[in-house]
PDB file of N, CA and C in Angstrom:
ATOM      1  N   UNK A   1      42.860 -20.499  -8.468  1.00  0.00           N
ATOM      2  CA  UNK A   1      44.001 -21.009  -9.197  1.00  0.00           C
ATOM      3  C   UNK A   1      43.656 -22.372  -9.786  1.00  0.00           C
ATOM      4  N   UNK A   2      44.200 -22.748 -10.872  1.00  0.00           N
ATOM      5  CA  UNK A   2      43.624 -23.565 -11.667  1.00  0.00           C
ATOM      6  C   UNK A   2      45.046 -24.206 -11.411  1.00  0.00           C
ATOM      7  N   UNK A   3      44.728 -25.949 -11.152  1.00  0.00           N
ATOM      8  CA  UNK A   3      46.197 -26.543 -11.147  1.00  0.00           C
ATOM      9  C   UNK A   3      45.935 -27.877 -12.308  1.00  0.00           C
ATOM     10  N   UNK A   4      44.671 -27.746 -12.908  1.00  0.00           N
ATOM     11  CA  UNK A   4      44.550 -29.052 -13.827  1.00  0.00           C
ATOM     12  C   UNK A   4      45.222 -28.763 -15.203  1.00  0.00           C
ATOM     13  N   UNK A   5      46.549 -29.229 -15.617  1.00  0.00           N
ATOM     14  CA  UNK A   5      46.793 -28.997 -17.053  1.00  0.00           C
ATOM     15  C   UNK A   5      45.651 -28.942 -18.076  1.00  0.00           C
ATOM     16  N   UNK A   6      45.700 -28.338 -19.263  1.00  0.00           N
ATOM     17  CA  UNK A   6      44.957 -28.334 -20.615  1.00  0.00           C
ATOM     18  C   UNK A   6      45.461 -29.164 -21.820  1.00  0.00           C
ATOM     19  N   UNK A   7      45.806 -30.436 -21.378  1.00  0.00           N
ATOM     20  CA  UNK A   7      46.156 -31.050 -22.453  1.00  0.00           C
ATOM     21  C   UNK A   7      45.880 -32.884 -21.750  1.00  0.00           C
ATOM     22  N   UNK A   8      46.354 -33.942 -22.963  1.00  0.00           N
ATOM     23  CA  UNK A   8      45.280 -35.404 -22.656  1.00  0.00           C
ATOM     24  C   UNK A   8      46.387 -35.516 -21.473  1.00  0.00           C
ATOM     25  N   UNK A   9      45.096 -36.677 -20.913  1.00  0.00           N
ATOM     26  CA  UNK A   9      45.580 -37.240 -19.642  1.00  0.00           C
ATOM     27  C   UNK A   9      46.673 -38.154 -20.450  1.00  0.00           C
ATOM     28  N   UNK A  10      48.111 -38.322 -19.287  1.00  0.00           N
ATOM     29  CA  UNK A  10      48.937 -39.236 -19.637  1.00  0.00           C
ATOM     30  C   UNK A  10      48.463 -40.441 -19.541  1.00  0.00           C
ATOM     31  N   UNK A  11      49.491 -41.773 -19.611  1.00  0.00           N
ATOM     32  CA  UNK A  11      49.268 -42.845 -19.639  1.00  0.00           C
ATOM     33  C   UNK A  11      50.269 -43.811 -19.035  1.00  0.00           C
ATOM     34  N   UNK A  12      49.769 -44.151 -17.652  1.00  0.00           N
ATOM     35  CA  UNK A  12      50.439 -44.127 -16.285  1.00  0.00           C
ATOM     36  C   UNK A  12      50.726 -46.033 -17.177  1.00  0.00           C
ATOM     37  N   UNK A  13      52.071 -46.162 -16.809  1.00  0.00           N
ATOM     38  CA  UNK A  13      53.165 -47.644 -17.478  1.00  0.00           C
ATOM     39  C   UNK A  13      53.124 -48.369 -16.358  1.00  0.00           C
ATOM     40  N   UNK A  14      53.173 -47.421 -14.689  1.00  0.00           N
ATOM     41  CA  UNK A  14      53.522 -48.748 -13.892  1.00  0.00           C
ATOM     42  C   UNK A  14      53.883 -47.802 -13.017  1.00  0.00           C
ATOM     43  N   UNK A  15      53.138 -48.255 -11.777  1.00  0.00           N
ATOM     44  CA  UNK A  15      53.323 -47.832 -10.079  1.00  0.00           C
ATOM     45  C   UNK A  15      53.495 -48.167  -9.357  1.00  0.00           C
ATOM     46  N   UNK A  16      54.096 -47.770  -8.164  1.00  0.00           N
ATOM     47  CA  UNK A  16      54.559 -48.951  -7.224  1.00  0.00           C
ATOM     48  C   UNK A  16      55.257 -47.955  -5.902  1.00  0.00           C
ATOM     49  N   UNK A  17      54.423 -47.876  -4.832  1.00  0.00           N
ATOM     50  CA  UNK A  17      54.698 -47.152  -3.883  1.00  0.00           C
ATOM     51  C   UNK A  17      55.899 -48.461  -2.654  1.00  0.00           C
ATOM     52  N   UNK A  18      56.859 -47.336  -2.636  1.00  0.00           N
ATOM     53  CA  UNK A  18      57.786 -47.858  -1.580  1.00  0.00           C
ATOM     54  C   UNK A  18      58.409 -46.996  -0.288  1.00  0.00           C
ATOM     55  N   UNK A  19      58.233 -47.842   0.651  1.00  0.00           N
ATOM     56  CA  UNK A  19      58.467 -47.112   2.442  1.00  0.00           C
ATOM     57  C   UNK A  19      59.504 -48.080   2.464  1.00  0.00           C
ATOM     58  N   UNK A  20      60.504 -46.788   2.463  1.00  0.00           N
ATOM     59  CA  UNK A  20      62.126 -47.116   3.173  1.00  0.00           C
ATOM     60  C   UNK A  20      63.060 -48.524   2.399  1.00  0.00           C
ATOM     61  N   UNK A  21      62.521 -47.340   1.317  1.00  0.00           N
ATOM     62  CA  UNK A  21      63.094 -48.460  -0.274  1.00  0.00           C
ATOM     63  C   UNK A  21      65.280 -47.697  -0.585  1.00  0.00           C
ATOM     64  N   UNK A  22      65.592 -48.601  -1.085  1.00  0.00           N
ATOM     65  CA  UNK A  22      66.285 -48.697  -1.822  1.00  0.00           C
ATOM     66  C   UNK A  22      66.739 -48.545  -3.141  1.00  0.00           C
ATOM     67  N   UNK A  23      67.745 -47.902  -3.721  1.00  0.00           N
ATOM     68  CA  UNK A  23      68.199 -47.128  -4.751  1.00  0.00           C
ATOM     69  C   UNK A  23      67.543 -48.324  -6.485  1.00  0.00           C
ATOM     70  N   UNK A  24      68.402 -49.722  -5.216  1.00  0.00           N
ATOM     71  CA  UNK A  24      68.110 -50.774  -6.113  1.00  0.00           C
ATOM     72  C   UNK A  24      66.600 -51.448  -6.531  1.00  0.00           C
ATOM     73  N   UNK A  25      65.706 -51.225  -5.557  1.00  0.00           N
ATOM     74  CA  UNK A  25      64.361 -51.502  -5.587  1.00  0.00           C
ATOM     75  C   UNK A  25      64.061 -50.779  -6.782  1.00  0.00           C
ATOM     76  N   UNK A  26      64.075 -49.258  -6.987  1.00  0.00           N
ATOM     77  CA  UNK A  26      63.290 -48.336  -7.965  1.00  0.00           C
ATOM     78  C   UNK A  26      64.437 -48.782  -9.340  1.00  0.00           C
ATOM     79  N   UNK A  27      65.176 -49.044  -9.014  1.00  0.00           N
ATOM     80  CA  UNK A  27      65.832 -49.640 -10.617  1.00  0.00           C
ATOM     81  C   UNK A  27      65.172 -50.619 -11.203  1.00  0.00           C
ATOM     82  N   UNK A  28      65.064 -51.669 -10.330  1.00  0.00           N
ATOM     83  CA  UNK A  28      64.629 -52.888 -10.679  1.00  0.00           C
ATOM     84  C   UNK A  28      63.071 -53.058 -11.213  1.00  0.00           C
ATOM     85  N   UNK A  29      61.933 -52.124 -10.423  1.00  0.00           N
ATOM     86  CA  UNK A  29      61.074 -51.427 -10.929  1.00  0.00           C
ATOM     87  C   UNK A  29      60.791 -50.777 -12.325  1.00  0.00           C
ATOM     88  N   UNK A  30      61.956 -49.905 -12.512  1.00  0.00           N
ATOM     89  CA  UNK A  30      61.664 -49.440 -13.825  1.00  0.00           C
ATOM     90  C   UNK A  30      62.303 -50.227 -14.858  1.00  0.00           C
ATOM     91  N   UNK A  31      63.088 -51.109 -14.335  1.00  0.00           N
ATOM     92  CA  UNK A  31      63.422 -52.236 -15.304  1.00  0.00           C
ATOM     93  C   UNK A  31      62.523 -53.100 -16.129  1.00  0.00           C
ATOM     94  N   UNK A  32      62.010 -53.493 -15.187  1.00  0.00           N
ATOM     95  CA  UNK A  32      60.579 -54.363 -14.846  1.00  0.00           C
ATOM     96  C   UNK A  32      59.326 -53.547 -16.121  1.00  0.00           C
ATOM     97  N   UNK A  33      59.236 -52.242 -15.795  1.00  0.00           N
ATOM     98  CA  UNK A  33      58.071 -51.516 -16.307  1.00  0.00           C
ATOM     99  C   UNK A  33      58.356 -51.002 -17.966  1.00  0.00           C
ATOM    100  N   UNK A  34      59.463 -51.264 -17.819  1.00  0.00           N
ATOM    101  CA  UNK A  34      60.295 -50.482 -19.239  1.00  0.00           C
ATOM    102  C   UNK A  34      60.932 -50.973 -20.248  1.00  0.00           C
ATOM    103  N   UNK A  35      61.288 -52.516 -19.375  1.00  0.00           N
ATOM    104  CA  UNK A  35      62.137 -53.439 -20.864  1.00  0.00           C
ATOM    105  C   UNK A  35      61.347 -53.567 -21.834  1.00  0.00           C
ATOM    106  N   UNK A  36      60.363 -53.673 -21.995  1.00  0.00           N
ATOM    107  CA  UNK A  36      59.468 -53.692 -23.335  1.00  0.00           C
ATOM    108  C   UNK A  36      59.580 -52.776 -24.417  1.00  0.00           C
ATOM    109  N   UNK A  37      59.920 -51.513 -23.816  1.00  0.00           N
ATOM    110  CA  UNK A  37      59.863 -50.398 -24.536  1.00  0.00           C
ATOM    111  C   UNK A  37      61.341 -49.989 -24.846  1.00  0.00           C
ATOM    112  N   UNK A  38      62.140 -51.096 -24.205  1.00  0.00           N
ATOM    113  CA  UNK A  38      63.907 -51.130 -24.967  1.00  0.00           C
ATOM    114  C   UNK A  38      64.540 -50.174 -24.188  1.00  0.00           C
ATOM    115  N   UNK A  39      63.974 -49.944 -22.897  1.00  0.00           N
ATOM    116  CA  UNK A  39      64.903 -49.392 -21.755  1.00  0.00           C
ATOM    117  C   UNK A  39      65.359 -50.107 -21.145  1.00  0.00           C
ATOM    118  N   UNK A  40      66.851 -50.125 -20.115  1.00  0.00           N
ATOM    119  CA  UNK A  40      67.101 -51.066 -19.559  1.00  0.00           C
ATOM    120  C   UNK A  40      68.167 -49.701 -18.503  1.00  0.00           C
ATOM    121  N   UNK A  41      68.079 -49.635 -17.472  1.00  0.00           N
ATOM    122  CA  UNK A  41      68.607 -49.250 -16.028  1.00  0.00           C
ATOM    123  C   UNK A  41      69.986 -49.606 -15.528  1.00  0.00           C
ATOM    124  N   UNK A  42      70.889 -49.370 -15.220  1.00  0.00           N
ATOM    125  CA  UNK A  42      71.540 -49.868 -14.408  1.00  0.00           C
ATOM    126  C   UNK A  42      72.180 -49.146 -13.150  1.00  0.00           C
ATOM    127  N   UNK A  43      72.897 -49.840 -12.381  1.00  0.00           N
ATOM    128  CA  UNK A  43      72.803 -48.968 -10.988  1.00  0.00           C
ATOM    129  C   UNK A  43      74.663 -49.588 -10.532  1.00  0.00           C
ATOM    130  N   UNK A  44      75.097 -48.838  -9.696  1.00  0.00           N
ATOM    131  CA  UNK A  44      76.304 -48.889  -9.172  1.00  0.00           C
ATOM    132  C   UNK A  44      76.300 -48.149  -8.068  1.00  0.00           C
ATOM    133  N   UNK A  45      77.122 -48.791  -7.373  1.00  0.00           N
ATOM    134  CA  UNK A  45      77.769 -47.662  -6.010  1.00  0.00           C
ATOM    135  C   UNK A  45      79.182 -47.545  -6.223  1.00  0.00           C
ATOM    136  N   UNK A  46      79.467 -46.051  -5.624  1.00  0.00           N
ATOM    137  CA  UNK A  46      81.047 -46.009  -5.919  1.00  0.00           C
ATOM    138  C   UNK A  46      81.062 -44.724  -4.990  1.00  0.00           C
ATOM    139  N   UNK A  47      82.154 -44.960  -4.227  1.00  0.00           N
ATOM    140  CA  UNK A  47      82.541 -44.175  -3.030  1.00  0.00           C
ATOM    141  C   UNK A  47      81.139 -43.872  -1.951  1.00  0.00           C
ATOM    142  N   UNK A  48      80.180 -44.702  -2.330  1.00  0.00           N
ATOM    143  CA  UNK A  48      79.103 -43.919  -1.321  1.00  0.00           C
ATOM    144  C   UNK A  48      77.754 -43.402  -2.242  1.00  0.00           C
ATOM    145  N   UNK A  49      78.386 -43.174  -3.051  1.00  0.00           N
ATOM    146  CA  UNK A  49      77.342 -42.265  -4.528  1.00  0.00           C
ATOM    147  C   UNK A  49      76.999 -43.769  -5.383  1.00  0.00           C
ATOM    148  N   UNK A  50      75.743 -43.251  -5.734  1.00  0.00           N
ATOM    149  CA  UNK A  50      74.841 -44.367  -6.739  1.00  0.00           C
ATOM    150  C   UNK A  50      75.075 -43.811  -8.180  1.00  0.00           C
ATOM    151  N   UNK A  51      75.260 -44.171  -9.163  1.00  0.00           N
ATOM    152  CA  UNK A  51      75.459 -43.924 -10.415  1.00  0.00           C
ATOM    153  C   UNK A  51      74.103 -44.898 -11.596  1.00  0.00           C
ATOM    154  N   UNK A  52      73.056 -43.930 -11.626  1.00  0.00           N
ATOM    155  CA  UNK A  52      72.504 -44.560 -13.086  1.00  0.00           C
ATOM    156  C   UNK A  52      72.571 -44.567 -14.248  1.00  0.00           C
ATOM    157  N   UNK A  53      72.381 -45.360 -15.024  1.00  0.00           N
ATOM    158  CA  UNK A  53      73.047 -45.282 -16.415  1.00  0.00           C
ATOM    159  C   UNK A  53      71.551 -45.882 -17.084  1.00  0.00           C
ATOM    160  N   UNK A  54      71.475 -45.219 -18.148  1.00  0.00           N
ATOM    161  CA  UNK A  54      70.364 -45.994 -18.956  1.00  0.00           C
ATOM    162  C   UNK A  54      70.601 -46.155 -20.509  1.00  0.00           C
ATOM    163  N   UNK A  55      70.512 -47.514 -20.854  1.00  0.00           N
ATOM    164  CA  UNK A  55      70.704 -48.103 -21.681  1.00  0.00           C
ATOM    165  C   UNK A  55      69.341 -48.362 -22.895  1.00  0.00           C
ATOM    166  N   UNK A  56      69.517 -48.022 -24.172  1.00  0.00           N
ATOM    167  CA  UNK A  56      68.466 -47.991 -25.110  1.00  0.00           C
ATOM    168  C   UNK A  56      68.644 -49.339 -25.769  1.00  0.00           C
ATOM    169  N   UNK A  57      68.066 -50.414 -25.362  1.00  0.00           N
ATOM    170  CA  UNK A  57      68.439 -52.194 -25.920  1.00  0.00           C
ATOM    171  C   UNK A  57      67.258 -52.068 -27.097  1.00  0.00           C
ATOM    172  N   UNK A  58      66.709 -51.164 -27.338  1.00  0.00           N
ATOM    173  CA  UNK A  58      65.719 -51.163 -28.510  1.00  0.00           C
ATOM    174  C   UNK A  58      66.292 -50.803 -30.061  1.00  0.00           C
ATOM    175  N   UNK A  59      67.231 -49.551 -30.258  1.00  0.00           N
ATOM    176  CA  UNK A  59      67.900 -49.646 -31.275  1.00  0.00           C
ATOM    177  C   UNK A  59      69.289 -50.892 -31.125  1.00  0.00           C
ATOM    178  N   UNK A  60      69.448 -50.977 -32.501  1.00  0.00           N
ATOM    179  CA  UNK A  60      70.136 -52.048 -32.646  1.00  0.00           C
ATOM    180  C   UNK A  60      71.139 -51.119 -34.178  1.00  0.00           C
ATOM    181  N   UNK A  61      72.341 -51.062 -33.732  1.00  0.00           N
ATOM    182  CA  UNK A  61      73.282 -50.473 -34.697  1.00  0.00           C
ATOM    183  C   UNK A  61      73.845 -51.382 -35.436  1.00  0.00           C
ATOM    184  N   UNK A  62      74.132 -50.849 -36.486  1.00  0.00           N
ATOM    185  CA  UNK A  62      74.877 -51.422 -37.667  1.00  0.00           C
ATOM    186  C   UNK A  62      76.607 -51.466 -37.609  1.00  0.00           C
ATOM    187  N   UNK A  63      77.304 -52.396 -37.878  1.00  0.00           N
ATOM    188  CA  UNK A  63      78.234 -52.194 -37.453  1.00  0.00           C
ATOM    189  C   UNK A  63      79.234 -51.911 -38.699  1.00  0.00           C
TER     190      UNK A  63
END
């Protein structure tokens, strides 16, 4: 069995291994790895449940 895809290797932005991390750690992470590229994360708790939302700060609309 062949498990190596047939197409280019990706192009790894940013890694970061975490033991007995938090919802908020990996936000802040891809915050960190992604604002450049006009992503931006956000995080909430509500009743118990985490809610992410992601925000595109790279386009800029006309009003």
């Amino acid at each position: 069995m062949r498990v190596a895809a047939d197409h280019e290797k990706l192009t790894v932005l940013g890694q970061r291994r975490f033991s007995g991390f938090t919802p908020h750690q990996v936000v802040t992470f891809l915050n960190v790895v992604l604002k450049e590229r006009g992503l931006i994360f956000g995080l909430r708790q509500l009743d118990g449940e985490y809610e992410v939302t992601i925000y595109d700060a790279g386009t800029k609309r006309e009003s």
